[in-house]
Protein backbone atom coordinates (compact mmCIF):
# COMPACT_ATOMS: atom_id res chain seq x y z
CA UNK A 1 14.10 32.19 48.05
CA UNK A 2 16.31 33.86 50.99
CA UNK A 3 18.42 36.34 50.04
CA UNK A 4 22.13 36.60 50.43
CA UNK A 5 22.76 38.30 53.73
CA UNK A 6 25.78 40.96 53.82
CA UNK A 7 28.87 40.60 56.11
CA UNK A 8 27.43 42.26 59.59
CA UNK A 9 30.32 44.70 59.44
CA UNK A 10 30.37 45.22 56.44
CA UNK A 11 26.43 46.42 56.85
CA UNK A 12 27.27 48.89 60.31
CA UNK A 13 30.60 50.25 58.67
CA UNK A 14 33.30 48.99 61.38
CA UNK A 15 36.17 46.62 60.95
CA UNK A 16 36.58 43.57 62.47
CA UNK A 17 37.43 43.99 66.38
CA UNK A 18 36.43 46.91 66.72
CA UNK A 19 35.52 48.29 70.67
CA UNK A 20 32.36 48.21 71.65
CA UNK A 21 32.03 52.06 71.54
CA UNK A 22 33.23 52.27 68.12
CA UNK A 23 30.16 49.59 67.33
CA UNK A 24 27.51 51.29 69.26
CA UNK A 25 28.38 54.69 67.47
CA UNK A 26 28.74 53.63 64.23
CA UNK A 27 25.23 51.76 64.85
CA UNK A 28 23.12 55.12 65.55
CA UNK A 29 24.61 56.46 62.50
CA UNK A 30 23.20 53.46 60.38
CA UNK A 31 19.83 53.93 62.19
CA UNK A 32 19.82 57.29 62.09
CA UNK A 33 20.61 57.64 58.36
CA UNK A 34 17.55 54.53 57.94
CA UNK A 35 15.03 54.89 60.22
CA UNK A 36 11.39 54.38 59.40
CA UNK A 37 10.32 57.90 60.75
CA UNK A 38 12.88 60.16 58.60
CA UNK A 39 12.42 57.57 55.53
CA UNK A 40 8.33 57.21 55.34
CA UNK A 41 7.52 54.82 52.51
CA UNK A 42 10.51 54.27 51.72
CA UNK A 43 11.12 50.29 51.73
CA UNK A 44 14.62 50.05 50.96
CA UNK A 45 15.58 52.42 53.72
CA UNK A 46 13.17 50.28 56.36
CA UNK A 47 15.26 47.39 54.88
CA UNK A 48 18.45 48.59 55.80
CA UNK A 49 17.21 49.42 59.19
CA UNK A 50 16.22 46.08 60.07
CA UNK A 51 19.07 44.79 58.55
CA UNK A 52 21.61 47.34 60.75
CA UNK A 53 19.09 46.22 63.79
CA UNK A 54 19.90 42.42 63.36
CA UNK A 55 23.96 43.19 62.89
CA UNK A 56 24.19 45.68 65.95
CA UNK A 57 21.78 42.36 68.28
CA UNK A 58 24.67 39.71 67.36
CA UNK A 59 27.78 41.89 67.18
CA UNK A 60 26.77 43.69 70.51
CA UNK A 61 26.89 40.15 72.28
CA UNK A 62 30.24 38.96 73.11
CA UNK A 63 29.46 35.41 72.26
CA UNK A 64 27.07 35.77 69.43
CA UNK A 65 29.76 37.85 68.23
CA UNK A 66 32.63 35.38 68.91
CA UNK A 67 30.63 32.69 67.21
CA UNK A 68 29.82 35.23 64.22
CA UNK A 69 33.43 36.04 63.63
CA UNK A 70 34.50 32.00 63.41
CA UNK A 71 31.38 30.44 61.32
CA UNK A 72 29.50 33.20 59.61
CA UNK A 73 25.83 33.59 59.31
CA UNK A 74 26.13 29.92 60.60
CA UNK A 75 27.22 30.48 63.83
CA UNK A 76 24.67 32.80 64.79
CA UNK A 77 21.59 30.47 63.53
CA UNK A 78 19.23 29.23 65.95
CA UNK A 79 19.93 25.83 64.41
CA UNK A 80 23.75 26.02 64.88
CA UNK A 81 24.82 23.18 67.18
CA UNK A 82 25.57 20.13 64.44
CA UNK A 83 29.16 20.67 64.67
CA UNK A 84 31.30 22.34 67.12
CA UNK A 85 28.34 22.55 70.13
CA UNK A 86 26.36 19.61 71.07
CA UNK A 87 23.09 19.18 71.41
CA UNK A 88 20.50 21.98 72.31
CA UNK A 89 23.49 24.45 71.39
CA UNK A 90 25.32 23.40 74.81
CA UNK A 91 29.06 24.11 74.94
CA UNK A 92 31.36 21.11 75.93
CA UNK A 93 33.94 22.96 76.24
CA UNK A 94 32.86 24.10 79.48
CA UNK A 95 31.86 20.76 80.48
CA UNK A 96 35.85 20.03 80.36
CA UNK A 97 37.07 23.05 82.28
CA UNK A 98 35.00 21.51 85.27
CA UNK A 99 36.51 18.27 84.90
CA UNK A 100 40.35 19.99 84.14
CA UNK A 101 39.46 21.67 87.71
CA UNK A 102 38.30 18.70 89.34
CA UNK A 103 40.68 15.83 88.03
CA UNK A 104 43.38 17.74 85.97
CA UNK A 105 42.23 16.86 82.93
CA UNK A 106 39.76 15.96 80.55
CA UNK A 107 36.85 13.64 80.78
CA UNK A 108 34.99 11.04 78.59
CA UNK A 109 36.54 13.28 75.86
CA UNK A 110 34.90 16.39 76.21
CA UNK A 111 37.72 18.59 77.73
CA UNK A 112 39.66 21.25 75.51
CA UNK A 113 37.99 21.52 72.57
CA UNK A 114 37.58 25.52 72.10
CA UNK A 115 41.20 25.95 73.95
CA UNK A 116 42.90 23.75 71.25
CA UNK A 117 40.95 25.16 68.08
CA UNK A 118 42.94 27.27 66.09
CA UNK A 119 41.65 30.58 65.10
CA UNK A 120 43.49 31.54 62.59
CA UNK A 121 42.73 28.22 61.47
CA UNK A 122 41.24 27.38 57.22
CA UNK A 123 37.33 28.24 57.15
CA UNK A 124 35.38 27.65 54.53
CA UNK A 125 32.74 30.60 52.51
CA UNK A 126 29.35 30.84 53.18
CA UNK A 127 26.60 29.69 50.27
CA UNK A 128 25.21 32.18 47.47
CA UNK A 129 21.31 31.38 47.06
CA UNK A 130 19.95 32.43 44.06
CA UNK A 131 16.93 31.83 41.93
CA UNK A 132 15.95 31.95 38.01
CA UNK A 133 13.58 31.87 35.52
CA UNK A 134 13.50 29.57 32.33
CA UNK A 135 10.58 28.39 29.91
CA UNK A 136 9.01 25.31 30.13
CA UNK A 137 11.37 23.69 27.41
CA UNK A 138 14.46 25.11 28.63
CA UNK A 139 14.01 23.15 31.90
CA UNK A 140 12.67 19.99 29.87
CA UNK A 141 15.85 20.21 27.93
CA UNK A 142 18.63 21.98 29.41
CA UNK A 143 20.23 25.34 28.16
CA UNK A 144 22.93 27.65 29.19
CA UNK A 145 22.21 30.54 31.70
CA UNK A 146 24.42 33.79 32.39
CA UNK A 147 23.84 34.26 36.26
CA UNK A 148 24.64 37.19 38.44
CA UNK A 149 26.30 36.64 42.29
CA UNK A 150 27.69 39.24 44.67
CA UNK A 151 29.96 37.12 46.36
CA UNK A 152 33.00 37.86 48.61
CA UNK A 153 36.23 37.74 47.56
CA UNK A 154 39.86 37.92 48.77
CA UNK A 155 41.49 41.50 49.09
CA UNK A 156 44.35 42.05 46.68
CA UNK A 157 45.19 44.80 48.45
CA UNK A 158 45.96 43.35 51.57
CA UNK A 159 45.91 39.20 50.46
CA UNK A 160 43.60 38.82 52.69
CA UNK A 161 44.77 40.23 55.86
CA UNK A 162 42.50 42.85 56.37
CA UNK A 163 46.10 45.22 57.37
CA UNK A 164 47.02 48.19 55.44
CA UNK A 165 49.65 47.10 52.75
CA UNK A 166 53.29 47.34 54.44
CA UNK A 167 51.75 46.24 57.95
CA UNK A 168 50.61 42.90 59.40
CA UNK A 169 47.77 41.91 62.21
CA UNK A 170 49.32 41.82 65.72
CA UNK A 171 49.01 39.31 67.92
CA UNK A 172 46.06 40.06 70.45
CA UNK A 173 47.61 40.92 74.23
CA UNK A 174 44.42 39.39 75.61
CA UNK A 175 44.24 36.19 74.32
CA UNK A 176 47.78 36.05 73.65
CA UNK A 177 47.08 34.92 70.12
CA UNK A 178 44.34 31.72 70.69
CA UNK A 179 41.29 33.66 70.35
CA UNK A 180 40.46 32.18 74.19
CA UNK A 181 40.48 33.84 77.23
CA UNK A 182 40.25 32.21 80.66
CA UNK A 183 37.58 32.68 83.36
CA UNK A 184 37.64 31.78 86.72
CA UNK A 185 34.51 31.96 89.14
CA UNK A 186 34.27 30.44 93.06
CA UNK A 187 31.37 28.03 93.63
CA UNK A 188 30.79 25.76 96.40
CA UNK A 189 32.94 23.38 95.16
CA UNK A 190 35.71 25.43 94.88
CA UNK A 191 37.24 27.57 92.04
CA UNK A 192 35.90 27.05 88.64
CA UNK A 193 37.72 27.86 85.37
CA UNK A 194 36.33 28.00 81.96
CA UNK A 195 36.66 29.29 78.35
CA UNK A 196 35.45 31.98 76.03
CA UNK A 197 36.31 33.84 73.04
CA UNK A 198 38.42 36.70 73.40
CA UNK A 199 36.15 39.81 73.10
CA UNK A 200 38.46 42.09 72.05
CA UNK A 201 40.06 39.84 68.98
CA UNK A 202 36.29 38.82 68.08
CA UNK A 203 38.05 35.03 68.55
CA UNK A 204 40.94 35.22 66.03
CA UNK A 205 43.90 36.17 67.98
CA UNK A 206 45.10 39.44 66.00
CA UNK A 207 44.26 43.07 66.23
CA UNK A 208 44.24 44.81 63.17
CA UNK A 209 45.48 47.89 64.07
CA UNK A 210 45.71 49.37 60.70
CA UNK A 211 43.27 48.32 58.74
CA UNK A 212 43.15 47.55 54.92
CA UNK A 213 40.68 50.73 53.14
CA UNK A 214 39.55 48.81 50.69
CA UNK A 215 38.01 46.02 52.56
CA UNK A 216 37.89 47.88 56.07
CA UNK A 217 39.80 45.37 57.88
CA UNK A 218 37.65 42.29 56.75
CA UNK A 219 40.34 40.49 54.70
CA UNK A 220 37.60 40.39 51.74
CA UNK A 221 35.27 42.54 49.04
CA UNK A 222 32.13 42.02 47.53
CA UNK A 223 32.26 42.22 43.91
CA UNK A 224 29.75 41.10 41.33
CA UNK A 225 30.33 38.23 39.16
CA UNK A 226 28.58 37.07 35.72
CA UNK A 227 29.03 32.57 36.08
CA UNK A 228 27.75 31.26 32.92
CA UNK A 229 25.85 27.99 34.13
CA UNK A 230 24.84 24.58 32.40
CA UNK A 231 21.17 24.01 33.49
CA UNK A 232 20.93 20.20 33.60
CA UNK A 233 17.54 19.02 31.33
CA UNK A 234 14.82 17.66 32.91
CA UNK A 235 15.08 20.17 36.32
CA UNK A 236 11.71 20.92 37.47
CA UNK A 237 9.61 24.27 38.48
CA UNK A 238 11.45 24.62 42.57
CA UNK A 239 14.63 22.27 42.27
CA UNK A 240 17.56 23.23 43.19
CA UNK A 241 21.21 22.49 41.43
CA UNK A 242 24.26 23.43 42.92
CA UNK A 243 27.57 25.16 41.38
CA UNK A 244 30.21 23.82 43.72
CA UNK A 245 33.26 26.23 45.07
CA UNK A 246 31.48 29.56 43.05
CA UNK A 247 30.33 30.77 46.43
CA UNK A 248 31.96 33.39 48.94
CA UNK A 249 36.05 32.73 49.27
CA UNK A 250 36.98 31.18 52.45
CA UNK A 251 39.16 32.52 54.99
CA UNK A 252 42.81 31.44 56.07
CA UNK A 253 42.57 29.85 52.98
CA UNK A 254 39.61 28.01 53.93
CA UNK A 255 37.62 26.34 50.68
CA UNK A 256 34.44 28.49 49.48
CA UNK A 257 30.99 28.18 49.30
CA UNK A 258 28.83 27.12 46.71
CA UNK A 259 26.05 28.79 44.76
CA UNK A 260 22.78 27.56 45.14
CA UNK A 261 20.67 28.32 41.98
CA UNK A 262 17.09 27.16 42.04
CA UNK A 263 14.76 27.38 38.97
CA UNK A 264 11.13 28.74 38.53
CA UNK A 265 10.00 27.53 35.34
CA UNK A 266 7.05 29.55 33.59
CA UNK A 267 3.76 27.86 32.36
CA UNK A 268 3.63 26.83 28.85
CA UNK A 269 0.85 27.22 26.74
CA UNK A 270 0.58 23.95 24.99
CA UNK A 271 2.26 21.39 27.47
CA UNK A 272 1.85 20.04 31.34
CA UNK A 273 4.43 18.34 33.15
CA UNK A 274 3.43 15.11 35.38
CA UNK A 275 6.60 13.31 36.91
CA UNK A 276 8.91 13.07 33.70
CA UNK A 277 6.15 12.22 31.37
CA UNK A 278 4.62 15.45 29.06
CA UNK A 279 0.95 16.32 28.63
CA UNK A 280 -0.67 17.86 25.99
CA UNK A 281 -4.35 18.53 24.14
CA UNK A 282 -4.52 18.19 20.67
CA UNK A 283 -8.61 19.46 18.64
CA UNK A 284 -9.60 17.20 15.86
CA UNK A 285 -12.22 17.95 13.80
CA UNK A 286 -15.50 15.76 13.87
CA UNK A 287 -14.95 14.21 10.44
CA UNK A 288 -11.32 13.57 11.24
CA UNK A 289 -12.52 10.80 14.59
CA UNK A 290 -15.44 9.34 12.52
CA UNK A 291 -13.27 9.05 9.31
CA UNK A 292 -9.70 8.90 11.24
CA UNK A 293 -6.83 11.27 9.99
CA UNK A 294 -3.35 11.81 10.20
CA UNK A 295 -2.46 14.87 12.46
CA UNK A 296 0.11 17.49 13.63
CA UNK A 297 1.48 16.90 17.35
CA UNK A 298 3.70 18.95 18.95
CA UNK A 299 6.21 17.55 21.06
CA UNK A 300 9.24 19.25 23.11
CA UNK A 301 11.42 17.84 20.20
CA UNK A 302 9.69 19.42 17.72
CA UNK A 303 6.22 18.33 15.48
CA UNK A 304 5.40 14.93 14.41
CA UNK A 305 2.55 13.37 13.00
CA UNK A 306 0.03 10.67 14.64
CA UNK A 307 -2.75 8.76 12.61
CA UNK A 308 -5.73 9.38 14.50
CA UNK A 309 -7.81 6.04 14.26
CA UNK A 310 -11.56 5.76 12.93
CA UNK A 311 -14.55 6.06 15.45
CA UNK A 312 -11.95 8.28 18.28
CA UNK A 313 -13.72 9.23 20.42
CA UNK A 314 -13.91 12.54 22.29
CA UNK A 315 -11.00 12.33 24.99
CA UNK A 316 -9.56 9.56 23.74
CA UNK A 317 -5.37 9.63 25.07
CA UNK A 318 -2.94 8.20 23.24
CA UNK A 319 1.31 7.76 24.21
CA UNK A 320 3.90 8.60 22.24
CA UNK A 321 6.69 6.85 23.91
CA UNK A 322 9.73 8.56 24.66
CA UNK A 323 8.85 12.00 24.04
CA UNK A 324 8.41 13.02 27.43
CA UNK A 325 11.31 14.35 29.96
CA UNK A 326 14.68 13.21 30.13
CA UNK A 327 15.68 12.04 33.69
CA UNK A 328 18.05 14.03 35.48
CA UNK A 329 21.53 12.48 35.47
CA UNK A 330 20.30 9.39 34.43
CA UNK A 331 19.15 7.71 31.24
CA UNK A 332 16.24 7.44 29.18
CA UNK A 333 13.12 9.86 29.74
CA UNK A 334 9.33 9.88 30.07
CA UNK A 335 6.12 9.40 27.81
CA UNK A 336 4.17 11.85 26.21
CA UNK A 337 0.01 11.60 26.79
CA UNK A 338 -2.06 13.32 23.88
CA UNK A 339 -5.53 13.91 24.54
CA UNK A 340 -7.78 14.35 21.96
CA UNK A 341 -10.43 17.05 21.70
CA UNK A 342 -13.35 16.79 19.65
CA UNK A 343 -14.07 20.40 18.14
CA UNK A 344 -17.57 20.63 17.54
CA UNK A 345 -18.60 23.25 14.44
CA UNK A 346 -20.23 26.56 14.61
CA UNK A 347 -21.56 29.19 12.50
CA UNK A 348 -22.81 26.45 9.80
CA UNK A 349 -24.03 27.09 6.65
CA UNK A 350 -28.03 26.58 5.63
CA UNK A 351 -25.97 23.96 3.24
CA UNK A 352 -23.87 22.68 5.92
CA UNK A 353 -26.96 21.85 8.53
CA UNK A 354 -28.59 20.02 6.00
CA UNK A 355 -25.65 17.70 4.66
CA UNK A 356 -25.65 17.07 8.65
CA UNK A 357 -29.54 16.67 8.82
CA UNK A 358 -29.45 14.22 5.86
CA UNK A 359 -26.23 12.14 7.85
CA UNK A 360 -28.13 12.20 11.00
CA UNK A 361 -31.48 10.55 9.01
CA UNK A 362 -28.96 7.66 7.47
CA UNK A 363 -27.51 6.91 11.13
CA UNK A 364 -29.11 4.35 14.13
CA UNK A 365 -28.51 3.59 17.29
CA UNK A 366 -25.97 1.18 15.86
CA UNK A 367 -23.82 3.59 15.02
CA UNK A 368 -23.47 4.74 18.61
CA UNK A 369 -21.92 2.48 20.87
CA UNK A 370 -22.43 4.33 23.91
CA UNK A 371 -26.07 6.23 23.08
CA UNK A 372 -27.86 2.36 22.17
CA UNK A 373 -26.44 1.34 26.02
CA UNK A 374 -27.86 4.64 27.59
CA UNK A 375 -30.94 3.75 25.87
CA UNK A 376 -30.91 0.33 26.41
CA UNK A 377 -30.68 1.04 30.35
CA UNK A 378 -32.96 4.12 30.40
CA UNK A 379 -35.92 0.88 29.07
CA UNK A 380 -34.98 -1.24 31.82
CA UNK A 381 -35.28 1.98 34.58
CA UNK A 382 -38.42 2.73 33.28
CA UNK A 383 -39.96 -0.75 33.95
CA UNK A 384 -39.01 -0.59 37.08
């Protein structure tokens, strides 16, 4: 299961807009204080490394950083491009500064889509992934877990800002508060003009000047939460079930995340799971199939009792209906499939083998369904 990644400023110690010398620094102190060679054997420490590594990649790059700053984790993922790029991670925004350059407007649609976005704009909290443990009938039937996040939440020192208390984020110079900056580059066609985020705002049109200490500018902490959760019955060993709005808190007053808790559920020692239905193996002793008997079955609802049939023989499944799983957010639930075992005795008694002696004289082939057919074909193999 993927862990929760920390904010990437958060991880190199910097506040959000930082200059690029004030990242780079504060990066060789991270690696410094981490690396591999001063920390040998030491896993967490090679952990952090990589981790400071991967933060110092995206938030060195003006546009990885840009992205970063506006859509989280999400922005920087080599999958990003559903919303907000277009296919193959291409910008369209570009695509419309030609065409404003060319015709004075835009085209087909395209045209003005980063210029007009707000950044200070609502934006929603990225998802908590989790995992836990339960028992075999605690997934089968449901139960109530007490969970542990780290999630981000809003500074109540600042509100939210990410500005010392008594001051407020200016509006960048640069940008002139809409986190975009203009470009302009000659080509053969004439003068070009595009868009980009505003480096020195990281895209969000203020400058923090004064930043919050408690949250070092970012607007939001990371505090640990205890979420008592309702694990639906009948959830099964790497499902997933989600806990909506529990996640990280968004920003701008953006919605936030969700929690994504999936289960691992533990062998059991007396039942297997198939679907919704329930398996298990029951031993009968070899007077109870020749004689039939009634006998003790466990079920995930607790024991009940079965009359085992005369002449059972060995692996012989029967169905108790209903006693299986219960579908998930649905109604009714699966079967239950016994299967008998046929225990045969040891450690007899001089008394014992000749009671069983004396039965075996009084028996025929009769008696044995299956041992007169083997018979009966092992004649006709041997004429041939």
């Amino acid at each position: 299961m993927p862990e929760q990644k920390r904010d990437y400023y958060e991880v190199l110690g910097v506040q959000k807009g930082c200059s690029d010398d004030e990242l780079k620094k504060a990066y060789r102190k991270v690696a410094k204080q981490y690396h591999p060679d001063l920390n040998p054997g030491d896993k967490e420490a090679e952990a952090k490394f990589k981790e400071a590594n991967e933060a110092y990649a995206v938030l060195s790059d003006p546009d990885k950083r840009a992205k970063y700053d506006q859509f989280g984790h999400a922005g920087v993922d080599p999958n990003f491009g559903a919303g907000g790029y277009g296919a193959g991670g291409f910008d369209f925004s570009d695509f419309g500064d030609i065409f404003d350059t060319f015709f004075g407007g835009g085209f087909g649609g395209f045209g003005g889509s980063t210029k007009t976005r707000n950044p200070n704009g609502p934006i929603r909290g990225n998802n908590i992934n989790i995992s836990i443990n339960l028992t075999f009938l605690e997934a089968a039937k449901g139960c109530k877990k007490e969970i542990s996040i780290n999630r981000l939440i809003r500074c109540e020192e600042c509100s939210g800002t990410g500005a010392a208390k008594g001051t407020q984020p200016e509006t960048c110079q640069d940008c002139h508060g809409t986190g975009q900056v203009l470009t302009q580059q000659r080509t053969p066609f004439g003068m070009m003009q595009s868009s980009r985020p505003c480096s020195k705002c990281g895209g969000t049109g203020k400058i923090v000047k004064e930043p919050c200490k408690k949250c070092n500018g970012m607007g939001r902490v990371r505090k640990s939460v205890k979420l008592e959760v309702n694990v639906p019955a009948g959830i099964d060993d790497g499902q997933t079930f989600v806990l909506r709005g529990q996640g990280d808190n968004g920003i701008n007053g953006g919605p936030s995340g969700d929690v994504n808790v999936t289960v691992s559920v533990r062998p059991d020692p007396l039942f297997e799971r198939d679907g919704f239905d329930v398996w298990c193996e029951v031993p009968i002793t070899f007077s109870q199939a020749v004689l039939g008997a009634e006998v003790t079955v466990p079920t995930i609802d607790g024991k009940v009792t079965y009359n085992v049939p005369e002449g059972t023989q060995p692996s012989t499944v029967f169905r108790l209906r209903n006693k299986g799983i219960s579908y998930i957010n649905g109604r009714g639930r699966g079967d239950q499939y016994v299967r008998v075992n046929i225990e045969v005795p040891t450690n007899l008694s001089a008394k014992q083998k000749d009671a069983l002696r004396e039965f075996d004289e009084q028996t025929t082939d009769k008696n044995y369904r299956k041992r007169k057919g083997f018979f009966d074909k092992l004649k006709d193999f041997m004429k041939d």
